[in-house]
N, C-alpha and C. Protein backbone atom coordinates (compact mmCIF):
# COMPACT_ATOMS: atom_id res chain seq x y z
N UNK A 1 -8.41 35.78 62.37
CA UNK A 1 -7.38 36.78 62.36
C UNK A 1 -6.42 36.62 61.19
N UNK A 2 -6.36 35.35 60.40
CA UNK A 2 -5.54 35.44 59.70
C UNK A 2 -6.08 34.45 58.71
N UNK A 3 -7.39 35.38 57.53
CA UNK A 3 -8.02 34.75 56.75
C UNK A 3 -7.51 33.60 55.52
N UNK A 4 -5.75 33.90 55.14
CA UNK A 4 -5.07 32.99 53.84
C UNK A 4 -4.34 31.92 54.77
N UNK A 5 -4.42 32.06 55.89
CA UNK A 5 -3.57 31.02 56.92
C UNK A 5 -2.39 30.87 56.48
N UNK A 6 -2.05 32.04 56.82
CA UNK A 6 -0.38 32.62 56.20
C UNK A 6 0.76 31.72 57.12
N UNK A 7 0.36 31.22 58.10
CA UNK A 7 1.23 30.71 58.74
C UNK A 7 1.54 29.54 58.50
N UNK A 8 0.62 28.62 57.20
CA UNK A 8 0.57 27.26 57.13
C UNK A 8 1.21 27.44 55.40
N UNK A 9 1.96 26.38 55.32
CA UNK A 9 1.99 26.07 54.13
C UNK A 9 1.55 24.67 53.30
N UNK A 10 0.77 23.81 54.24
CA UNK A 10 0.09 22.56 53.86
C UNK A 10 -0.94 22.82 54.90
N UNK A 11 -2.51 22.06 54.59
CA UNK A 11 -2.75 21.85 55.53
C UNK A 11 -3.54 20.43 55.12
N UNK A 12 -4.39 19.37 55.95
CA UNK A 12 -4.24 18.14 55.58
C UNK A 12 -5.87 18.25 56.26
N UNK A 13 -6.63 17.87 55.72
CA UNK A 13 -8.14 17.67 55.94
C UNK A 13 -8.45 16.30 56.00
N UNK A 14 -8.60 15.21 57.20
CA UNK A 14 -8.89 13.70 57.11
C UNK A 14 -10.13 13.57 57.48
N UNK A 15 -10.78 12.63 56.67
CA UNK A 15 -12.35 11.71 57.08
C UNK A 15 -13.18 13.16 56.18
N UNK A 16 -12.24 13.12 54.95
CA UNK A 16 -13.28 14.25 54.67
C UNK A 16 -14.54 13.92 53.33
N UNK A 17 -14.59 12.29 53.73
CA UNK A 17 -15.85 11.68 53.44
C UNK A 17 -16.81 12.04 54.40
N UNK A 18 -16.92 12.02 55.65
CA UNK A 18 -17.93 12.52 56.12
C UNK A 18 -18.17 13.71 55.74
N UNK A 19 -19.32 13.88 55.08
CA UNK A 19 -19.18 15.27 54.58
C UNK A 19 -20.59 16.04 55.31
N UNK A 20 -20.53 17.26 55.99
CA UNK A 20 -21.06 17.84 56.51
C UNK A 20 -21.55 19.16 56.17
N UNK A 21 -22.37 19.94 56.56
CA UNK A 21 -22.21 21.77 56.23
C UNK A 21 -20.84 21.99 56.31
N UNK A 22 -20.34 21.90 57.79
CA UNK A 22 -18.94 22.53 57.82
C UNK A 22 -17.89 22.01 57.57
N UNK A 23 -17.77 20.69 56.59
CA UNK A 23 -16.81 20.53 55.98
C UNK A 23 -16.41 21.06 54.45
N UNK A 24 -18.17 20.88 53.80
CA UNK A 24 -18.50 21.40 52.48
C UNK A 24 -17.56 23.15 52.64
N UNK A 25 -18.77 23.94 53.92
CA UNK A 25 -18.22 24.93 53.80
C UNK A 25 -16.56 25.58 53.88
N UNK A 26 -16.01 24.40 54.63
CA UNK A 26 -14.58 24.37 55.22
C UNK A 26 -13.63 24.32 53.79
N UNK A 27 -14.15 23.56 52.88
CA UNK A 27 -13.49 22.93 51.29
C UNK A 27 -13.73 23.85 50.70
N UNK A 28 -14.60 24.72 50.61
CA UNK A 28 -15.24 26.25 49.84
C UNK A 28 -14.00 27.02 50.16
N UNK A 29 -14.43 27.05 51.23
CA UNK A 29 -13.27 28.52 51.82
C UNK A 29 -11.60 28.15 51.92
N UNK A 30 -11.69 26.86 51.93
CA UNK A 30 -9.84 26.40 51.51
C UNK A 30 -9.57 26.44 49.82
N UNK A 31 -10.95 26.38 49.25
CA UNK A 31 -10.46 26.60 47.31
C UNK A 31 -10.40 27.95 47.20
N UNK A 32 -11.22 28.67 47.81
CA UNK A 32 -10.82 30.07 48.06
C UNK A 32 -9.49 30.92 47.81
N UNK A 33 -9.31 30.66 49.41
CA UNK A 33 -7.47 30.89 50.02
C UNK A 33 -6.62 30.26 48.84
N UNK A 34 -6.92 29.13 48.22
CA UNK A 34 -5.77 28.35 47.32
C UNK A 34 -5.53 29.00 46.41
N UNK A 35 -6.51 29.78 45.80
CA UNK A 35 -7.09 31.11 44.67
C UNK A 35 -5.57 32.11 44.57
N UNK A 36 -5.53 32.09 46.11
CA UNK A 36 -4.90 33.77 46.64
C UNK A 36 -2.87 33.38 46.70
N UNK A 37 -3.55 31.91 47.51
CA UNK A 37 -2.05 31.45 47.80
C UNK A 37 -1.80 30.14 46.97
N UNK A 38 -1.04 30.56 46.17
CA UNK A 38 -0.89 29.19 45.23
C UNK A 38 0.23 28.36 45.81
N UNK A 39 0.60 29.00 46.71
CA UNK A 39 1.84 27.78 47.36
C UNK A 39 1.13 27.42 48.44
N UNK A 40 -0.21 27.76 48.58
CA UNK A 40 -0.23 26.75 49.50
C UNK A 40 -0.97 25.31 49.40
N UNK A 41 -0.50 24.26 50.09
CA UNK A 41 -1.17 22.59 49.73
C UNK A 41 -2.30 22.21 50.54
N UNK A 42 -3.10 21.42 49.99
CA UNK A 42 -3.94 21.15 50.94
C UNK A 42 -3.73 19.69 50.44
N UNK A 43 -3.95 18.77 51.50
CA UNK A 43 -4.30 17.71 51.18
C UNK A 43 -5.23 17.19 52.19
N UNK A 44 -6.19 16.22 50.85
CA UNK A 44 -7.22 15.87 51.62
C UNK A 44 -7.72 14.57 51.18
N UNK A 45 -7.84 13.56 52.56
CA UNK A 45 -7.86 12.49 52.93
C UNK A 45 -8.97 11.55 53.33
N UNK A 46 -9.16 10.24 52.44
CA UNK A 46 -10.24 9.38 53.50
C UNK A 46 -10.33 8.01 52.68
N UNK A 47 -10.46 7.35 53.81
CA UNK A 47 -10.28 6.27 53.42
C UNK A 47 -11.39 5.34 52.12
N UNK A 48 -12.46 5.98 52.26
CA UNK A 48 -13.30 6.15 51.24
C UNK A 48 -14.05 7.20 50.56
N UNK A 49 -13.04 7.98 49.90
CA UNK A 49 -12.84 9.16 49.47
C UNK A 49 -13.54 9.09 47.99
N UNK A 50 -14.46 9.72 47.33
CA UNK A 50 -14.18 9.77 45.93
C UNK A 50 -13.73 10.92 44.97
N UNK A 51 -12.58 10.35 45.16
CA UNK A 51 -10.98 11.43 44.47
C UNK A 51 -11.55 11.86 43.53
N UNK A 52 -12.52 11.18 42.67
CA UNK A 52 -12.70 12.08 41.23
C UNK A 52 -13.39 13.41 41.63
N UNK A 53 -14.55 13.07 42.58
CA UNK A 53 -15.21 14.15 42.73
C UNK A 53 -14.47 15.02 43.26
N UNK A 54 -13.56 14.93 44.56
CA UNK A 54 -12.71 16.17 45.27
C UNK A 54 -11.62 16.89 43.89
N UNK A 55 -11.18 15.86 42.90
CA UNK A 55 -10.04 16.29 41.67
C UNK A 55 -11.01 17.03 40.98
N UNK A 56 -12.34 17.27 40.75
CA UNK A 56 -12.95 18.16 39.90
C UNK A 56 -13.24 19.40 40.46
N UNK A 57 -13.26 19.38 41.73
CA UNK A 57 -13.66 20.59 43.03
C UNK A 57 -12.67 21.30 42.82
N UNK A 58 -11.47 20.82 43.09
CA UNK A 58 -10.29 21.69 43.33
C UNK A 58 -9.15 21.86 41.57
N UNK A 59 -9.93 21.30 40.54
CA UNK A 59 -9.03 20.82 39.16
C UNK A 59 -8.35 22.63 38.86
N UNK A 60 -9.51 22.86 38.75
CA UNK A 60 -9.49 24.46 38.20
C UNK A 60 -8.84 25.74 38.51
N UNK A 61 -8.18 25.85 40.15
CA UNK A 61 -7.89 26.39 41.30
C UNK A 61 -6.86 27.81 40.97
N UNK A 62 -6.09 27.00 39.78
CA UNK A 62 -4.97 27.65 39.37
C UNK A 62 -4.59 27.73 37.61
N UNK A 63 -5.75 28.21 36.69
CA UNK A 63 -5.68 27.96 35.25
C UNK A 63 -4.69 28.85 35.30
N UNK A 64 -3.81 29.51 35.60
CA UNK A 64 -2.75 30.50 34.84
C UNK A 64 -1.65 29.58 35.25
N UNK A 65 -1.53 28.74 36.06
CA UNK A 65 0.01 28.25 36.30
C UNK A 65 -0.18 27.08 35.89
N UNK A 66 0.93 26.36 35.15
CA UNK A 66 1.38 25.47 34.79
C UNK A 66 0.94 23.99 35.35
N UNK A 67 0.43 22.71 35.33
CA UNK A 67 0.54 21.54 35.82
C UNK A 67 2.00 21.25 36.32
N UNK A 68 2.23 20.94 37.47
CA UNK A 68 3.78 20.09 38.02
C UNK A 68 3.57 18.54 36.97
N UNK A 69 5.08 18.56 37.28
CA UNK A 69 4.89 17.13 36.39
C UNK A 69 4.48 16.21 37.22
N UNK A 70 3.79 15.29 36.79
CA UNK A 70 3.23 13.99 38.29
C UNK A 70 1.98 14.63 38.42
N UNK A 71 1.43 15.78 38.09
CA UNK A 71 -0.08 15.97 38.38
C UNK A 71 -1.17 16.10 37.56
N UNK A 72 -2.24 16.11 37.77
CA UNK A 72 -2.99 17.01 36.50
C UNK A 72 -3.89 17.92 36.85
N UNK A 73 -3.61 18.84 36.51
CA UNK A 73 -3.87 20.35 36.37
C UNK A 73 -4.00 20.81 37.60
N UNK A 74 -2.88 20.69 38.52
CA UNK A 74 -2.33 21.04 39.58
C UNK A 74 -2.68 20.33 41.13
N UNK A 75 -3.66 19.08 40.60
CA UNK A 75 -4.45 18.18 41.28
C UNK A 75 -3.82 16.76 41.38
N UNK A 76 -3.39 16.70 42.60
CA UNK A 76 -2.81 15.07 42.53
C UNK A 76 -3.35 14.08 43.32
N UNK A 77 -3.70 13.09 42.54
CA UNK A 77 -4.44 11.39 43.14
C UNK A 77 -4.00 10.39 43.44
N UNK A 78 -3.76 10.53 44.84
CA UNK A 78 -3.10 9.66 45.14
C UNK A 78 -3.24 8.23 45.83
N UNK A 79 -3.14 6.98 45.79
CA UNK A 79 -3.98 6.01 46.29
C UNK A 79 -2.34 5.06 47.13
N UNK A 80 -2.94 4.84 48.43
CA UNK A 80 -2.14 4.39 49.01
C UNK A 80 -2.59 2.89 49.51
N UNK A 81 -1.89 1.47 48.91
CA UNK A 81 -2.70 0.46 49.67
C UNK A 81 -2.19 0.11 50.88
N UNK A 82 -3.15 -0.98 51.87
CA UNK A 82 -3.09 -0.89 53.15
C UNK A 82 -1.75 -1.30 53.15
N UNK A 83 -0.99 -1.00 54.19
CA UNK A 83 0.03 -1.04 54.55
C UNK A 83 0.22 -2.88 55.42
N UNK A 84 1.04 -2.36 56.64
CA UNK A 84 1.38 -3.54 57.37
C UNK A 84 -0.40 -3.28 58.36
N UNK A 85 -0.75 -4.98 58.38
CA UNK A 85 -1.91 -4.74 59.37
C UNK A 85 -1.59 -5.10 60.48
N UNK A 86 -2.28 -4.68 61.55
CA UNK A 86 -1.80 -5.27 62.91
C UNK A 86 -3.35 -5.36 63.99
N UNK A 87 -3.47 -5.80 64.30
CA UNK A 87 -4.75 -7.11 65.25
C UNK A 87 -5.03 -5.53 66.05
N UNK A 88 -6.51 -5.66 66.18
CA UNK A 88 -6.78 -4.39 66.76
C UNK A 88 -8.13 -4.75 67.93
N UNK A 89 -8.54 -4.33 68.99
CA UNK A 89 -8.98 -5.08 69.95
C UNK A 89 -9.86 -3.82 70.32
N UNK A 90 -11.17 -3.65 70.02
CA UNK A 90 -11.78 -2.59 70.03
C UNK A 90 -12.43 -2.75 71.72
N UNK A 91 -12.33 -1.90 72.40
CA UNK A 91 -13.49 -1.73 73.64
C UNK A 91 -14.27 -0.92 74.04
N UNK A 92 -15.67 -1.49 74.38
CA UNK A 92 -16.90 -0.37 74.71
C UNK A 92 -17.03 -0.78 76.77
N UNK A 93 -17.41 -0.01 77.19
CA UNK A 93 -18.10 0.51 78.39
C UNK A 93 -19.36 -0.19 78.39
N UNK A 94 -19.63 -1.38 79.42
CA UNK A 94 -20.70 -1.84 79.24
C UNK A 94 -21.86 -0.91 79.57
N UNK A 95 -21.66 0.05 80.66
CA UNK A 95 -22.64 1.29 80.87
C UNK A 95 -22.36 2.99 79.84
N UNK A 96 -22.86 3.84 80.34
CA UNK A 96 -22.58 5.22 79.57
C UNK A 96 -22.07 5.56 81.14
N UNK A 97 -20.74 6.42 81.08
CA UNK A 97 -20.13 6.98 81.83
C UNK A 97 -20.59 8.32 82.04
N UNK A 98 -20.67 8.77 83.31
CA UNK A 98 -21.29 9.87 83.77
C UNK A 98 -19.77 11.07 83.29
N UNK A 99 -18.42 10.58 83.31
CA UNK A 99 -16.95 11.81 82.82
C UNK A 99 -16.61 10.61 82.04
N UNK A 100 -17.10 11.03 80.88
CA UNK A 100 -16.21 9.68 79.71
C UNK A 100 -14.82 9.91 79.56
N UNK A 101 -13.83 11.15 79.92
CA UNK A 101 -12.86 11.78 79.73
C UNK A 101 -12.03 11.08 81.02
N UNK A 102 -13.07 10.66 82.07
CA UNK A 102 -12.28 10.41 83.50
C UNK A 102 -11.93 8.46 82.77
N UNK A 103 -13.17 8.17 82.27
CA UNK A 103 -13.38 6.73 81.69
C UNK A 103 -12.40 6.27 81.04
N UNK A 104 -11.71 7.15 80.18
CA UNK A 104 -11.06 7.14 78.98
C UNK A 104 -9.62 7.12 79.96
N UNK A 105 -9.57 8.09 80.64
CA UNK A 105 -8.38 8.04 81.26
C UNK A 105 -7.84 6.64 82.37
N UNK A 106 -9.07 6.28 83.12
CA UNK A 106 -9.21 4.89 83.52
C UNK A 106 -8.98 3.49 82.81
N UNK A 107 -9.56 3.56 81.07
CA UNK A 107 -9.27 2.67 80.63
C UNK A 107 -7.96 2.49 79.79
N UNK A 108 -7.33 3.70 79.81
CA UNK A 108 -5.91 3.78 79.15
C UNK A 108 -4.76 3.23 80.08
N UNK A 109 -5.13 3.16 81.53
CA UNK A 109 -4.12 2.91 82.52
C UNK A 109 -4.12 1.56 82.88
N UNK A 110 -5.61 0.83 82.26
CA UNK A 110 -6.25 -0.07 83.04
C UNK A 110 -5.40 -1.17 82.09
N UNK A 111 -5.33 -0.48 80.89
CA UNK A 111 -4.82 -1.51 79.60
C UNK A 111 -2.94 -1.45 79.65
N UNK A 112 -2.59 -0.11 79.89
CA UNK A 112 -1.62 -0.11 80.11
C UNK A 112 -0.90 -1.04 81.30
N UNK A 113 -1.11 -0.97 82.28
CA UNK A 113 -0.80 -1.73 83.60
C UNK A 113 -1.27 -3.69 83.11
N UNK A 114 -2.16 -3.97 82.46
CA UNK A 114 -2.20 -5.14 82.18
C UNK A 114 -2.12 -5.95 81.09
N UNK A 115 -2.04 -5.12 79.21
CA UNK A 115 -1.21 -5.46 78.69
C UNK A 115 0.13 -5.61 77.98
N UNK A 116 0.48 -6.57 77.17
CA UNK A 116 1.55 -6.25 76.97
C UNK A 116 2.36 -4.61 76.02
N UNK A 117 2.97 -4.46 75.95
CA UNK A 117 3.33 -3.51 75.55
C UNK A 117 2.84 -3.00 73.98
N UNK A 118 2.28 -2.20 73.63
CA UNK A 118 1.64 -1.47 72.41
C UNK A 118 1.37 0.07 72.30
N UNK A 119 -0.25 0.05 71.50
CA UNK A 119 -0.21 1.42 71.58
C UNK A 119 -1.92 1.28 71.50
N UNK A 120 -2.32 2.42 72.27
CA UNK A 120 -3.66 2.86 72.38
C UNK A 120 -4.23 3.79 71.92
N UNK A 121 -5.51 3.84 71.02
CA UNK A 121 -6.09 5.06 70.26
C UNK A 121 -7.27 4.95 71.30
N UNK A 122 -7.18 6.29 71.70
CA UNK A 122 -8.37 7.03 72.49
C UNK A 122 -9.41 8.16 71.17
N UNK A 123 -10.54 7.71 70.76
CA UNK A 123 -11.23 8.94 70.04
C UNK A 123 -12.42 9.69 70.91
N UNK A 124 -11.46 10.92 70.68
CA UNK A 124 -12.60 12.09 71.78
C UNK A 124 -13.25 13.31 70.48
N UNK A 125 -13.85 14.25 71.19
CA UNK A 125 -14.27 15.16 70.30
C UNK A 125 -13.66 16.44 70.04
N UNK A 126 -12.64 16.60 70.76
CA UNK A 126 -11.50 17.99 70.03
C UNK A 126 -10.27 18.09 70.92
N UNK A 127 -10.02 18.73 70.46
CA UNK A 127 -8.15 19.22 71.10
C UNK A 127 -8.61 19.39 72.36
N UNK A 128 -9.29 20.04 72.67
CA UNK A 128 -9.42 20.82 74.22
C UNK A 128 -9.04 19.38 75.47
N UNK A 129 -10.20 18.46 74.98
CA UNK A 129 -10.47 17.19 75.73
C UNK A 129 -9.24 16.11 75.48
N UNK A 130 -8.58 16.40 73.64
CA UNK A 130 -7.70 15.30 73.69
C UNK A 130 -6.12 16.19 74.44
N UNK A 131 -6.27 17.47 74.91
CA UNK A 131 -5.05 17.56 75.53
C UNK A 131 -5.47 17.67 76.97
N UNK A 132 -6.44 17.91 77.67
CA UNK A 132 -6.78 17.46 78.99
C UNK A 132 -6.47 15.60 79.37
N UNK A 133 -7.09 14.75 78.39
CA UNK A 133 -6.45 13.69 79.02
C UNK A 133 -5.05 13.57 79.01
N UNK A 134 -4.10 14.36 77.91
CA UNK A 134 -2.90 13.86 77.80
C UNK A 134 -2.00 14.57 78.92
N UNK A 135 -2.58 15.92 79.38
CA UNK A 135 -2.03 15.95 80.50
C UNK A 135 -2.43 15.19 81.84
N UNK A 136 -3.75 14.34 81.97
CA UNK A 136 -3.76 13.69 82.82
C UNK A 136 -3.03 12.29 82.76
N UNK A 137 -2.60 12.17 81.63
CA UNK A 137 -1.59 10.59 81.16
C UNK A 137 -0.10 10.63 81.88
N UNK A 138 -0.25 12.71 81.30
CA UNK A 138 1.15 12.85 81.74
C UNK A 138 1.78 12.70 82.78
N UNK A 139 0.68 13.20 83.84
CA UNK A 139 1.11 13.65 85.26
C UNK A 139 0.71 12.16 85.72
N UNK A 140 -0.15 11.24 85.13
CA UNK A 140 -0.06 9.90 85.90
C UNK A 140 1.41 9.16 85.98
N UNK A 141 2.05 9.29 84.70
CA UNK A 141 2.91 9.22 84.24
C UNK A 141 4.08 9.48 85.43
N UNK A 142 4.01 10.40 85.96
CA UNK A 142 4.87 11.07 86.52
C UNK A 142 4.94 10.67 87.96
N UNK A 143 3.48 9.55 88.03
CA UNK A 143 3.52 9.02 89.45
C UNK A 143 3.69 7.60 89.79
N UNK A 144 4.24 7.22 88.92
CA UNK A 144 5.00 6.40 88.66
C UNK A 144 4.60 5.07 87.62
N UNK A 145 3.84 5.09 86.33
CA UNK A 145 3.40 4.47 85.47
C UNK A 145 4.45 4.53 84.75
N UNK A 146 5.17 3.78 84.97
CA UNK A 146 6.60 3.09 84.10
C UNK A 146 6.23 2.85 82.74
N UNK A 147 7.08 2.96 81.65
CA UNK A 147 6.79 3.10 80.19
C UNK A 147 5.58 3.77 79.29
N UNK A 148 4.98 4.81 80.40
CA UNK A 148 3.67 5.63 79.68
C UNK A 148 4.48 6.66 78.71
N UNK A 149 4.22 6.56 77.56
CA UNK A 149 4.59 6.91 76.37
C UNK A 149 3.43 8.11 75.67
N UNK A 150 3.87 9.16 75.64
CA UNK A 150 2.43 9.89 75.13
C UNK A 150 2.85 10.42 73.73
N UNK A 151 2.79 9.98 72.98
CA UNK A 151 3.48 10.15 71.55
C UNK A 151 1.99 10.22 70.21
């Protein structure tokens, strides 16, 4: 409904090393729109990214306007090193769960209630599922899971 995504004025594309049909095609149709809307930003992200190749995709986007200063030719590369690290404690399901969504929600409470205080990354496969558990966090939340934080 709203082909220049008039409503956005950045939008931020991550892991866009995995590169797929519909990401290729997704990067097509955002150099596109960039064509039309020159204010608008995209930035795009990964941790093993190769910037030269995405800076030659998008170099060209805008030959009538000017380079900003800090860029080149309206393309900016930016490299960020790792930051602060912090100890990360990965867990698998010794079986395959028949509601991985119910699983997920089980093992967020299971960690919550027994360790110490942190933060938990749950990876699911889209909004739909990652806001179904968060309303099931919520309303657990609400039954009395002291310090459940959904941030």
């Amino acid at each position: 409904g709203d082909p220049l995504v008039s409503r956005y004025s950045v939008l931020m594309l991550d892991e866009a090393h995995e590169r797929s049909v519909c990401t290729d095609v997704l990067l097509g149709l955002l150099k596109k729109v960039q064509k039309r809307r020159k204010d608008l930003r995209l930035i795009v992200s990964s941790a093993t990214l190769d910037a030269d190749a995405f800076k030659s995709f998008f170099l060209n986007n805008h030959p009538d306007v000017p380079p900003a200063p800090g860029t080149l030719g309206r393309v900016a590369v930016m490299s960020m090193e790792a930051g602060r690290i912090f100890p990360v404690d990965i867990l698998y399901l010794s079986e395959p769960a028949s509601d991985y969504i119910q699983a997920a929600l089980s093992t967020v409470l299971s960690i919550h209630s027994s360790e110490p205080p942190g933060d938990v990354l749950v990876f699911l496969t889209g909004a739909d599922e990652c806001d179904g558990l968060a309303q099931a966090l919520h309303d657990q939340a609400g039954r009395g899971f002291q310090g459940l934080s959904l941030t």
